[in-house]
C-alpha atoms as a PDB file:
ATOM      1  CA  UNK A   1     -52.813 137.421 -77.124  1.00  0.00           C
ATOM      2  CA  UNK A   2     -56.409 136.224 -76.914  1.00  0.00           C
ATOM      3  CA  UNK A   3     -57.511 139.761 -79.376  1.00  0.00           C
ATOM      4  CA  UNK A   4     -55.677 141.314 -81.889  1.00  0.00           C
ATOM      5  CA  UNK A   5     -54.051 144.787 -81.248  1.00  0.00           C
ATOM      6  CA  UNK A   6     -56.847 145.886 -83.411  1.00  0.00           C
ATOM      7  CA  UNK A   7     -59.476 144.945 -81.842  1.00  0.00           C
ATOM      8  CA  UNK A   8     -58.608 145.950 -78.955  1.00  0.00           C
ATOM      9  CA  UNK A   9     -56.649 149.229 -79.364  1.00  0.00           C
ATOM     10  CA  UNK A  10     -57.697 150.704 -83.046  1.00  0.00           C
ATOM     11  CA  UNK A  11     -56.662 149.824 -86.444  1.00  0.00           C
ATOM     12  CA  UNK A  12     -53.224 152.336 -86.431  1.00  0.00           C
ATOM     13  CA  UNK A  13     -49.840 152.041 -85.441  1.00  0.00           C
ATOM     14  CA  UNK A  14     -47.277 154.138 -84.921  1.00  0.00           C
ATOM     15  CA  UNK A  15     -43.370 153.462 -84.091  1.00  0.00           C
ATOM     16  CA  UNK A  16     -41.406 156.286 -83.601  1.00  0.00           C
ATOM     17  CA  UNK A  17     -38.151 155.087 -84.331  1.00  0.00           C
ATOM     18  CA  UNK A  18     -39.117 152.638 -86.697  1.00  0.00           C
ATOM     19  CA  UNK A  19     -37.246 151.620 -89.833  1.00  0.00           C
ATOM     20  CA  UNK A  20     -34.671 148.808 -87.955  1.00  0.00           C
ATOM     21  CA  UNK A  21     -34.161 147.163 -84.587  1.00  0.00           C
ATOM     22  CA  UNK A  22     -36.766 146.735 -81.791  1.00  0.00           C
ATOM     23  CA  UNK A  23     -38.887 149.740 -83.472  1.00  0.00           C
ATOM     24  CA  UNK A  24     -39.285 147.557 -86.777  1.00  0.00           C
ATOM     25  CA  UNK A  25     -39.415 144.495 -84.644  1.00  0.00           C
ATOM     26  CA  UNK A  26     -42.447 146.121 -82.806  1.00  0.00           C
ATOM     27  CA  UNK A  27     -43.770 147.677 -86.607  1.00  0.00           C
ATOM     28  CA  UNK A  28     -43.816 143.856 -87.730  1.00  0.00           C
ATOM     29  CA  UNK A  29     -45.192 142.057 -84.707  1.00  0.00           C
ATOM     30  CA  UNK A  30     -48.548 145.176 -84.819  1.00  0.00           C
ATOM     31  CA  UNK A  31     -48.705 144.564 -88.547  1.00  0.00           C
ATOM     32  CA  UNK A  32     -48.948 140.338 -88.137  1.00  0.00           C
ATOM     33  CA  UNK A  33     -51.986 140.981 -86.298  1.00  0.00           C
ATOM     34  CA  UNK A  34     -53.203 143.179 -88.800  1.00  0.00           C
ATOM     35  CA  UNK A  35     -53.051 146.476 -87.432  1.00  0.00           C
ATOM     36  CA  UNK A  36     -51.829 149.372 -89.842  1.00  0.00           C
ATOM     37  CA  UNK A  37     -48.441 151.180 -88.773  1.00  0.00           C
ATOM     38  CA  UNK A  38     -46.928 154.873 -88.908  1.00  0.00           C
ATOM     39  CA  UNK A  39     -43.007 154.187 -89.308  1.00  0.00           C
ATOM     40  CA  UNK A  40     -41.012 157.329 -88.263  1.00  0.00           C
ATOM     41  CA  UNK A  41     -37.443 158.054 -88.547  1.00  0.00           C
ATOM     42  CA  UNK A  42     -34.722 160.265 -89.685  1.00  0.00           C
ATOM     43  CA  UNK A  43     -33.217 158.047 -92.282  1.00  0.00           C
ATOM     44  CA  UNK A  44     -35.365 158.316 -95.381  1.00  0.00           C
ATOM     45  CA  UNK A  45     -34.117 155.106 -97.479  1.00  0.00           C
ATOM     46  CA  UNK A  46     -33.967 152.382 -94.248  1.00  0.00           C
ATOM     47  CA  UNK A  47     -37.281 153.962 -93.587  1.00  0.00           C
ATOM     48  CA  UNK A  48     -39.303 153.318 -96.992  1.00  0.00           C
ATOM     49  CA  UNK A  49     -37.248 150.452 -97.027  1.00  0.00           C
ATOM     50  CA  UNK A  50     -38.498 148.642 -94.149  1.00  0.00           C
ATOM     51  CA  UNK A  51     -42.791 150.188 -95.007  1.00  0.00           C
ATOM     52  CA  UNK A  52     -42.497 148.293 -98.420  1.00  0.00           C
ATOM     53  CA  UNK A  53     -41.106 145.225 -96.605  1.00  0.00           C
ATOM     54  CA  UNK A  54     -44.254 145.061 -94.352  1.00  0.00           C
ATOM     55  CA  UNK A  55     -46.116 146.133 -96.944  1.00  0.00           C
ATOM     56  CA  UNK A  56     -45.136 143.158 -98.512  1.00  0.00           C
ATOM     57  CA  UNK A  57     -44.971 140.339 -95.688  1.00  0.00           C
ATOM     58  CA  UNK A  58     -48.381 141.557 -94.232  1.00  0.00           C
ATOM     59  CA  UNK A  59     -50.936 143.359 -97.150  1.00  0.00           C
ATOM     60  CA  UNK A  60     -51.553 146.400 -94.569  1.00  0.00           C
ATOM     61  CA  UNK A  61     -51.277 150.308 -94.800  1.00  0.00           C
ATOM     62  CA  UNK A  62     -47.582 151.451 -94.140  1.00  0.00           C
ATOM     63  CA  UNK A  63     -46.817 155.225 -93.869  1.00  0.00           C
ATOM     64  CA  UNK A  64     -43.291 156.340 -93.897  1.00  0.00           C
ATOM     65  CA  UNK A  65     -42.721 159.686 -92.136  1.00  0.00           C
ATOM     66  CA  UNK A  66     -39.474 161.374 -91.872  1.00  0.00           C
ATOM     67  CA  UNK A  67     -38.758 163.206 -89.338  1.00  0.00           C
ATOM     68  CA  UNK A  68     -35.720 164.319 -86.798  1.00  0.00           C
ATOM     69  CA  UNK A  69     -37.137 163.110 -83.488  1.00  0.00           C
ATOM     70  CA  UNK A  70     -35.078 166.083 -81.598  1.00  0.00           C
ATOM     71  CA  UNK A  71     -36.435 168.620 -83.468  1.00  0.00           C
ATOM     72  CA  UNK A  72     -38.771 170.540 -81.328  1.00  0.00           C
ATOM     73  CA  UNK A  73     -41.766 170.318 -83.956  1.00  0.00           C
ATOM     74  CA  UNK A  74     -41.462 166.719 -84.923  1.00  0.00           C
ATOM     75  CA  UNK A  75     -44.467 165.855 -82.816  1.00  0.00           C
ATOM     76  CA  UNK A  76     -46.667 168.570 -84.153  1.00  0.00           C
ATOM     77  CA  UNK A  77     -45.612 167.434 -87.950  1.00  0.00           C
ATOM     78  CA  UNK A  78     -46.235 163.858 -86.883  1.00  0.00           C
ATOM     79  CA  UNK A  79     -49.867 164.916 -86.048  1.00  0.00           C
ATOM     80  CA  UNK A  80     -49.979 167.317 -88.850  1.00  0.00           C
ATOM     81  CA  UNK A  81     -49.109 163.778 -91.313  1.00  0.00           C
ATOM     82  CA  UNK A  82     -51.540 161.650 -89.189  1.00  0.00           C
ATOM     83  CA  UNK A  83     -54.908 163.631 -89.760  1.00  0.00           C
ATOM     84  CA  UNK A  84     -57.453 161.455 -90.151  1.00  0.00           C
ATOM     85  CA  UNK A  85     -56.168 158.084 -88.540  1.00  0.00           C
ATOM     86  CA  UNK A  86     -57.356 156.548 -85.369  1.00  0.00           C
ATOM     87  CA  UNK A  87     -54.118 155.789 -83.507  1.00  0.00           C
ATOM     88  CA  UNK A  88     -54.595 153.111 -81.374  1.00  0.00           C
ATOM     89  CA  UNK A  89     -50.698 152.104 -80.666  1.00  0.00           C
ATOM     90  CA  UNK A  90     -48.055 154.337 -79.787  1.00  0.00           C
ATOM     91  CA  UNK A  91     -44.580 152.507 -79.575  1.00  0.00           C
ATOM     92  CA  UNK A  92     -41.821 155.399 -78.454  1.00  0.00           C
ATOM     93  CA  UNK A  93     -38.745 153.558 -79.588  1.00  0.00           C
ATOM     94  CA  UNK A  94     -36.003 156.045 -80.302  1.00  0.00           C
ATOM     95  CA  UNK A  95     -33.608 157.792 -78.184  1.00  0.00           C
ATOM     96  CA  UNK A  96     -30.294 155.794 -77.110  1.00  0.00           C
ATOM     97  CA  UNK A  97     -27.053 157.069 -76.780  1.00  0.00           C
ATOM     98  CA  UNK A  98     -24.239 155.720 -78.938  1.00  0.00           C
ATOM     99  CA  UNK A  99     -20.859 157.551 -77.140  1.00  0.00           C
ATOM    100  CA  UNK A 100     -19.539 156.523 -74.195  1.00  0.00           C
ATOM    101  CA  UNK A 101     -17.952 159.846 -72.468  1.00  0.00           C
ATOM    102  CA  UNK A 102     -18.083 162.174 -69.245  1.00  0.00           C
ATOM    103  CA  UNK A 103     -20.679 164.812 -69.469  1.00  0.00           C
ATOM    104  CA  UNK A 104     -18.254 167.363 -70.132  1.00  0.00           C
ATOM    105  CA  UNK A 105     -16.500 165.860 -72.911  1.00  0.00           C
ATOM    106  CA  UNK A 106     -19.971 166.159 -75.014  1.00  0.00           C
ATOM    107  CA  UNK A 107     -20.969 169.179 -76.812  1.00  0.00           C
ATOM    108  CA  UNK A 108     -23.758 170.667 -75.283  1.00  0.00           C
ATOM    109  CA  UNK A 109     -26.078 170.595 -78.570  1.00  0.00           C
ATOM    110  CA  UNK A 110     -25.161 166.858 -78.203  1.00  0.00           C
ATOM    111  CA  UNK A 111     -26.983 166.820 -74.828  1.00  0.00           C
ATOM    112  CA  UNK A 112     -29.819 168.981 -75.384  1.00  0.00           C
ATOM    113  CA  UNK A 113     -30.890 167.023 -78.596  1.00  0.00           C
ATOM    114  CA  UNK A 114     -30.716 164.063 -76.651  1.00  0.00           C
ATOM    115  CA  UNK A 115     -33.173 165.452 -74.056  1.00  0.00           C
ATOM    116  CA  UNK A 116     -35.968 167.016 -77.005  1.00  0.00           C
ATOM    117  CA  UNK A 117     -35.388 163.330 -78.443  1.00  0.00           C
ATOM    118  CA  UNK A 118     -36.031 161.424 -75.142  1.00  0.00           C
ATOM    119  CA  UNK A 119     -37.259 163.963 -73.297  1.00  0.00           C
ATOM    120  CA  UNK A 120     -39.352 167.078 -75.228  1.00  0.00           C
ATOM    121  CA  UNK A 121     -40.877 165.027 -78.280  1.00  0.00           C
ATOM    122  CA  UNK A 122     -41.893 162.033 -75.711  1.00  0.00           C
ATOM    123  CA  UNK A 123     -44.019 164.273 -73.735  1.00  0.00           C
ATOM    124  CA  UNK A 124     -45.750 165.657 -77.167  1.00  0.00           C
ATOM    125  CA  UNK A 125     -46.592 162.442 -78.475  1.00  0.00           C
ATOM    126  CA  UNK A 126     -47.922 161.570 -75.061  1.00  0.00           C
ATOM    127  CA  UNK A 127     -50.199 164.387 -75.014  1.00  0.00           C
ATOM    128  CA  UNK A 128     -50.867 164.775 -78.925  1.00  0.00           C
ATOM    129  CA  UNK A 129     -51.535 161.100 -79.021  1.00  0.00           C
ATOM    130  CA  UNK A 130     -52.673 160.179 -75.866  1.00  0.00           C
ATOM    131  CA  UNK A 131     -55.853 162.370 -75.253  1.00  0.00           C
ATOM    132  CA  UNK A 132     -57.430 161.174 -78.620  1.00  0.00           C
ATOM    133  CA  UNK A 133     -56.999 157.573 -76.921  1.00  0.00           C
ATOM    134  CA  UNK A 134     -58.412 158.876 -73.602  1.00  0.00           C
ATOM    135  CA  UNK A 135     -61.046 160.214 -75.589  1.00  0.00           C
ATOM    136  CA  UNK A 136     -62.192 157.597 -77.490  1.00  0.00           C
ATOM    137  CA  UNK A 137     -62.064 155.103 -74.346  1.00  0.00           C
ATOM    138  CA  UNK A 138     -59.207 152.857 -75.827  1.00  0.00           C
ATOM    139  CA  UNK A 139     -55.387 152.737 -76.870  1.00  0.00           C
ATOM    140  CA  UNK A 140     -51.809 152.106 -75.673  1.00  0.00           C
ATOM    141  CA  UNK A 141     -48.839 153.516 -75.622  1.00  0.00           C
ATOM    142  CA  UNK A 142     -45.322 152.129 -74.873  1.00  0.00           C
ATOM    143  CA  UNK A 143     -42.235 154.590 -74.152  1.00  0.00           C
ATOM    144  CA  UNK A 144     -39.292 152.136 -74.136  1.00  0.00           C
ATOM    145  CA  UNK A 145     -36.654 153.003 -71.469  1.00  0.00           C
ATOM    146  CA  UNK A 146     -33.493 151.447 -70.327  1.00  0.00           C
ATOM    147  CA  UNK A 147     -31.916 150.105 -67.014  1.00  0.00           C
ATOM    148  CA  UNK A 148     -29.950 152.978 -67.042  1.00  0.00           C
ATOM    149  CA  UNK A 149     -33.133 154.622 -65.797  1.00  0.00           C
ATOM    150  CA  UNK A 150     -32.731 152.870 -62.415  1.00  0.00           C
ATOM    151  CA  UNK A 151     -30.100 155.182 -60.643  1.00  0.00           C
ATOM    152  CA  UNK A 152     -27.074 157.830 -62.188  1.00  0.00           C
ATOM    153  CA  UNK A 153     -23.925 156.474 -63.744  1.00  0.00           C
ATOM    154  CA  UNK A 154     -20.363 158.021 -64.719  1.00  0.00           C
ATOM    155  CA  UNK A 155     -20.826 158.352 -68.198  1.00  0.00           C
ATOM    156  CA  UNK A 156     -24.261 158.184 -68.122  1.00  0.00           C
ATOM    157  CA  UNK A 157     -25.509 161.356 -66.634  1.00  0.00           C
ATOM    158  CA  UNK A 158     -27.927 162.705 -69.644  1.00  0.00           C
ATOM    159  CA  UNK A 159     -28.592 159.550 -70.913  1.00  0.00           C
ATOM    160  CA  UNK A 160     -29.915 157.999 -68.114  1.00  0.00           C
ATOM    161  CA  UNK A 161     -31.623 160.879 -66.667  1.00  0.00           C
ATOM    162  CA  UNK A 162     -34.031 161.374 -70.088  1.00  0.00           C
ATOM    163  CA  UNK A 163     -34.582 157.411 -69.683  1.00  0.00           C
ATOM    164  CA  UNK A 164     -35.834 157.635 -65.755  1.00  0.00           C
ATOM    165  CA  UNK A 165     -37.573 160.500 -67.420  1.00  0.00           C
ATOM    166  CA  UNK A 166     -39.187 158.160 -69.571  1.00  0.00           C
ATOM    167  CA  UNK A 167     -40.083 155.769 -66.785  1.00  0.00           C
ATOM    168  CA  UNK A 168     -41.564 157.904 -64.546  1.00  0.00           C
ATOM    169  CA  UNK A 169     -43.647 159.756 -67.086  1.00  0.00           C
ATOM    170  CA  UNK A 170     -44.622 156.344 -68.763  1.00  0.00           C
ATOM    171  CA  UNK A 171     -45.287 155.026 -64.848  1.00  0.00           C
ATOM    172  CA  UNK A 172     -47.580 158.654 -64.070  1.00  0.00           C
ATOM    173  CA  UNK A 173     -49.688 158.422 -67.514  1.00  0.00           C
ATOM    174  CA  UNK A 174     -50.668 154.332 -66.387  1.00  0.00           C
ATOM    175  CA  UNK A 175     -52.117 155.867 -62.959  1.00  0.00           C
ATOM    176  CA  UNK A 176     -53.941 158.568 -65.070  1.00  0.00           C
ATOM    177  CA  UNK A 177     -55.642 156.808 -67.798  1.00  0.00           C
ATOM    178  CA  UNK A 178     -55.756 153.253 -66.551  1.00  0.00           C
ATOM    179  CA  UNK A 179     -59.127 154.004 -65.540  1.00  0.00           C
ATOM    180  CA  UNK A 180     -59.918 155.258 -69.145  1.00  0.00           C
ATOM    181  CA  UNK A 181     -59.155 152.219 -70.963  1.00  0.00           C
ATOM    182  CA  UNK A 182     -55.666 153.273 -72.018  1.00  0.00           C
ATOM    183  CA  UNK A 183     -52.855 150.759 -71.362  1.00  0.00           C
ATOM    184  CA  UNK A 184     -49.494 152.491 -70.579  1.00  0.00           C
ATOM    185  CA  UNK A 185     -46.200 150.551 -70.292  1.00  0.00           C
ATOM    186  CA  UNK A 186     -42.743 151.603 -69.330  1.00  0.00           C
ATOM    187  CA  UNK A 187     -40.791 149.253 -71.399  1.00  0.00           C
ATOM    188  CA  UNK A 188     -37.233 149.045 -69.799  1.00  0.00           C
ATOM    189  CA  UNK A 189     -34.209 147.515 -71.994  1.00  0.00           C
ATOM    190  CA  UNK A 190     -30.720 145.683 -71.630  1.00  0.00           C
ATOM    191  CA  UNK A 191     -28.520 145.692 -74.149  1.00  0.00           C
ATOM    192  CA  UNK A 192     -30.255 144.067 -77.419  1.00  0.00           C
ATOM    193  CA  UNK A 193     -28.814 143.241 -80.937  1.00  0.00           C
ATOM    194  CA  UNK A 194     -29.912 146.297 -83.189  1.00  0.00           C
ATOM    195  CA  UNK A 195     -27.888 147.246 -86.325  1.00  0.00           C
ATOM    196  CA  UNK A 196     -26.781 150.228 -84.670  1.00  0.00           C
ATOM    197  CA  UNK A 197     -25.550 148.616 -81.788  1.00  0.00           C
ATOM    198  CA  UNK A 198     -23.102 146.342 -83.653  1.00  0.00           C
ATOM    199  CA  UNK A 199     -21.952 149.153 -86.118  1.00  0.00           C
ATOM    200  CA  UNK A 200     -21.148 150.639 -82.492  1.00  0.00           C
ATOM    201  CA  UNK A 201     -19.571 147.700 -80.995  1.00  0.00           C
ATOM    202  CA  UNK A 202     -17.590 146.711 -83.908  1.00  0.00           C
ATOM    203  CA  UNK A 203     -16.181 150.334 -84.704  1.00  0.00           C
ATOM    204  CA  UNK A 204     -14.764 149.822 -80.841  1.00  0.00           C
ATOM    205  CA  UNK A 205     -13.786 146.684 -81.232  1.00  0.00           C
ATOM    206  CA  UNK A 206     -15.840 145.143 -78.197  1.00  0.00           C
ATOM    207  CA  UNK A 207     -17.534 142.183 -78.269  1.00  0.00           C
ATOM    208  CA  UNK A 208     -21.141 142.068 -78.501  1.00  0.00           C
ATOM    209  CA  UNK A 209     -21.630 140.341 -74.983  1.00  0.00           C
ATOM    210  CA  UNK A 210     -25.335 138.523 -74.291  1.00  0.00           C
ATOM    211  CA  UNK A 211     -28.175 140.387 -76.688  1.00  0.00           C
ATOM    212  CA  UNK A 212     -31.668 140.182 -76.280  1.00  0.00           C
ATOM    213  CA  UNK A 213     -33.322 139.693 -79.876  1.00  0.00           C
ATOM    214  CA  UNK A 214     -35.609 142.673 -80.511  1.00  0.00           C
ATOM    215  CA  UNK A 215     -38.199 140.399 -81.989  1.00  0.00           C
ATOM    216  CA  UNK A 216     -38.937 138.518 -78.624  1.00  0.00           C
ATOM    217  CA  UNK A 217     -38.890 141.964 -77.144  1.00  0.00           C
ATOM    218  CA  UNK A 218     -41.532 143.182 -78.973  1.00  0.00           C
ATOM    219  CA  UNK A 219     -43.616 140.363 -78.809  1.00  0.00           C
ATOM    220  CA  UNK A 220     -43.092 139.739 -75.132  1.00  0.00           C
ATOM    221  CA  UNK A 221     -44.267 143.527 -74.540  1.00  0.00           C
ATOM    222  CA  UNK A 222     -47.186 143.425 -77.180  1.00  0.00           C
ATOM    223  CA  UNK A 223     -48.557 140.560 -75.168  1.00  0.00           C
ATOM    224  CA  UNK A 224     -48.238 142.324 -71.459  1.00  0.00           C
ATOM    225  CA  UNK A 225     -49.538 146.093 -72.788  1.00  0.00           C
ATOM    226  CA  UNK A 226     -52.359 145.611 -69.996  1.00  0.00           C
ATOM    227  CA  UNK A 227     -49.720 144.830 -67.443  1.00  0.00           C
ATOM    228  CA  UNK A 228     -48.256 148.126 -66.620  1.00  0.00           C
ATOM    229  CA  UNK A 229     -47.038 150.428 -65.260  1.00  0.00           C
ATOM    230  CA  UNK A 230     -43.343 148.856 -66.102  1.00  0.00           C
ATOM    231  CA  UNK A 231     -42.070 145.769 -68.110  1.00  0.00           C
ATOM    232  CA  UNK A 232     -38.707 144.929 -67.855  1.00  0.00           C
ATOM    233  CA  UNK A 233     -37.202 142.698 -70.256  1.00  0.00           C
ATOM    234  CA  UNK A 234     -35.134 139.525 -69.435  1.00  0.00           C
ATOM    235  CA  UNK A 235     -36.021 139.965 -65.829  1.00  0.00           C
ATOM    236  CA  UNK A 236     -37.464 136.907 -63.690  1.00  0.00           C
ATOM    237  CA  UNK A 237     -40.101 139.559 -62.372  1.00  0.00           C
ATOM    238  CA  UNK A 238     -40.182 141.654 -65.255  1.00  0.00           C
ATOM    239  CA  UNK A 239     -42.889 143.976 -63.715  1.00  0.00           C
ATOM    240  CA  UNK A 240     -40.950 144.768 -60.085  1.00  0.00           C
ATOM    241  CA  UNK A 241     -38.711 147.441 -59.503  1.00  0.00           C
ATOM    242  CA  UNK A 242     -35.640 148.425 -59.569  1.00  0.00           C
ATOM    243  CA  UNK A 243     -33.201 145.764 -58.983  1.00  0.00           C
ATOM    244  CA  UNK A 244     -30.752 148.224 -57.304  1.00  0.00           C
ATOM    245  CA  UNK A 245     -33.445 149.013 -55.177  1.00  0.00           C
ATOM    246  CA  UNK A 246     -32.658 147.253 -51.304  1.00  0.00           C
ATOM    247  CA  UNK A 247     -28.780 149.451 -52.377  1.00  0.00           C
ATOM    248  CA  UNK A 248     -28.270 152.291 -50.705  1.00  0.00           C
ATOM    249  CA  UNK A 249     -28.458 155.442 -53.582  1.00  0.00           C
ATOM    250  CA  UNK A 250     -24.658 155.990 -52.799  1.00  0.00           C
ATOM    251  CA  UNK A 251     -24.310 152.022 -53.986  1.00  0.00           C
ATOM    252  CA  UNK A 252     -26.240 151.967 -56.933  1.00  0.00           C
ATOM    253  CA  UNK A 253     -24.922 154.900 -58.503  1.00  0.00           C
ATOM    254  CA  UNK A 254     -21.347 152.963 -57.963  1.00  0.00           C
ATOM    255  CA  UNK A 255     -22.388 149.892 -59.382  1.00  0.00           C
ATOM    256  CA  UNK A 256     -24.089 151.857 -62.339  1.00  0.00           C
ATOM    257  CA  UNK A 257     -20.550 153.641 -62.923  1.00  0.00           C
ATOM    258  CA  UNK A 258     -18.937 150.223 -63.202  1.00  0.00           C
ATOM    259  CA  UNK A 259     -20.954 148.582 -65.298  1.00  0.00           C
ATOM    260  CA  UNK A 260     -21.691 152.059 -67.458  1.00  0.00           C
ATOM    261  CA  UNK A 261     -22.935 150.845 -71.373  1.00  0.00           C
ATOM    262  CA  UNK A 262     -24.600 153.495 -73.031  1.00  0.00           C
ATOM    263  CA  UNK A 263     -25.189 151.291 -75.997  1.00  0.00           C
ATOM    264  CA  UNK A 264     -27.301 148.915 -74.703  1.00  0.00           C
ATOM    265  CA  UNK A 265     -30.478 150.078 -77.427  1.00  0.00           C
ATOM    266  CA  UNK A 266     -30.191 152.271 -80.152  1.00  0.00           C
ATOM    267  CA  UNK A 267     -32.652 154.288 -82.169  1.00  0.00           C
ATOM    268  CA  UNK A 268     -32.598 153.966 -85.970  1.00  0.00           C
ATOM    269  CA  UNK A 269     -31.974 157.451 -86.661  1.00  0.00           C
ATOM    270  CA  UNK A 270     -28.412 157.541 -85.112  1.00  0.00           C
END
């Protein structure tokens, strides 16, 4: 990157879904190049953990907010704790799902939390965070989805439908404010090695398969911010389509179904 985040976005930060994985690997790679980060997560101890660690490694501001992503609020309390800071970096990291099963074999509270998480509280911070940034003439924001995005799946039904959620949103807000100075990118993930994702894998007793290290996620997306609408990672033309997309609908929802793996990123707070 020829400028630093800073200079180009603002001097604030925040991850949502922040204290391990690709959210801290995004919280370190913003904080290298100086800028000051808002970590937010569920789990209180990972989550001061990992501020005082960049504290630490990079001499900026860290704030630590703890909040439950799927609660309906959390994006009004995340403003509420942000008062006062120029935001210049959103990163929307949370919101995988960790159970394999058919839609019916999930509680329904399972389902709608899942939706305020990916769905409800991605739309707030969008809006809460977003006009500021439209405002002031500059800023970013990333809303990492997943492949699963890219057509239905057995197995899959919720999950992937808040994720094309995600993409499409992400994809709408680039056509709106590109012209504004605000970069929007749809950040769409394979499976990558996360702490939760091995607790996952190893309570099943599967093997971890080929992981993409959140660390050269983050940095690969940090550097192409400006190259929206989507980014997808590991792919030899990481801003086309879908690559189900010359299948017919009836196809790609088939292939999905086979190779169904809900796992493939996890949020921190699970």
């Amino acid at each position: 990157m020829t400028e630093t985040l800073t200079a180009s976005y603002g001097p604030w930060g925040v991850v949502a879904g922040g204290s391990d994985g690709v959210g801290a690997a995004f919280a370190h790679a913003m904080a290298a190049q100086g800028m000051n980060v808002v970590l937010v997560a569920r789990r209180v101890p990972e989550l001061e953990a990992s501020a005082a660690d960049i504290r630490a490694r990079y001499g900026v501001e860290v704030a630590a907010v703890g909040l439950d992503l799927s609660a309906p609020d959390a994006m009004a309390k995340l403003a509420a704790a942000t008062v006062g800071l120029e935001i210049g970096l959103f990163v929307y990291n949370a919101g995988g799902d960790d159970l394999s099963a058919a839609f019916l074999d999930k509680d329904l509270d399972a389902h709608l939390r899942l939706v305020n998480r990916n769905c409800v509280s991605v739309l707030a911070a969008a809006y809460r965070f977003g006009a500021p940034m439209v405002a002031r003439g500059r800023g970013a924001m990333v809303l990492v989805t997943s492949g699963a995005a890219w057509a239905g799946g057995a197995t899959l039904a919720a999950y992937g439908a808040t994720k094309a959620f995600d993409l499409i949103l992400a994809e709408g807000l680039w056509a709106e404010w590109r012209a504004s100075g605000v970069d929007v990118l749809a950040l769409v993930l394979g499976r990558t090695d996360t702490p939760s994702l091995r607790r996952v894998m190893d309570a099943k007793g599967e093997p971890y398969g080929v992981l993409a290290d959140p660390a050269d996620v983050a940095q690969e997306a940090l550097s192409h911010l400006a190259d929206g609408p989507t980014w997808t990672y590991g792919s030899a033309n990481p801003g086309a389509g879908s690559p189900l997309a010359t299948l017919s609908r009836r196809e790609a929802v088939l292939i999905m179904s086979r190779g169904a793996r809900p796992v493939d990123q996890l949020p921190d707070e699970l």
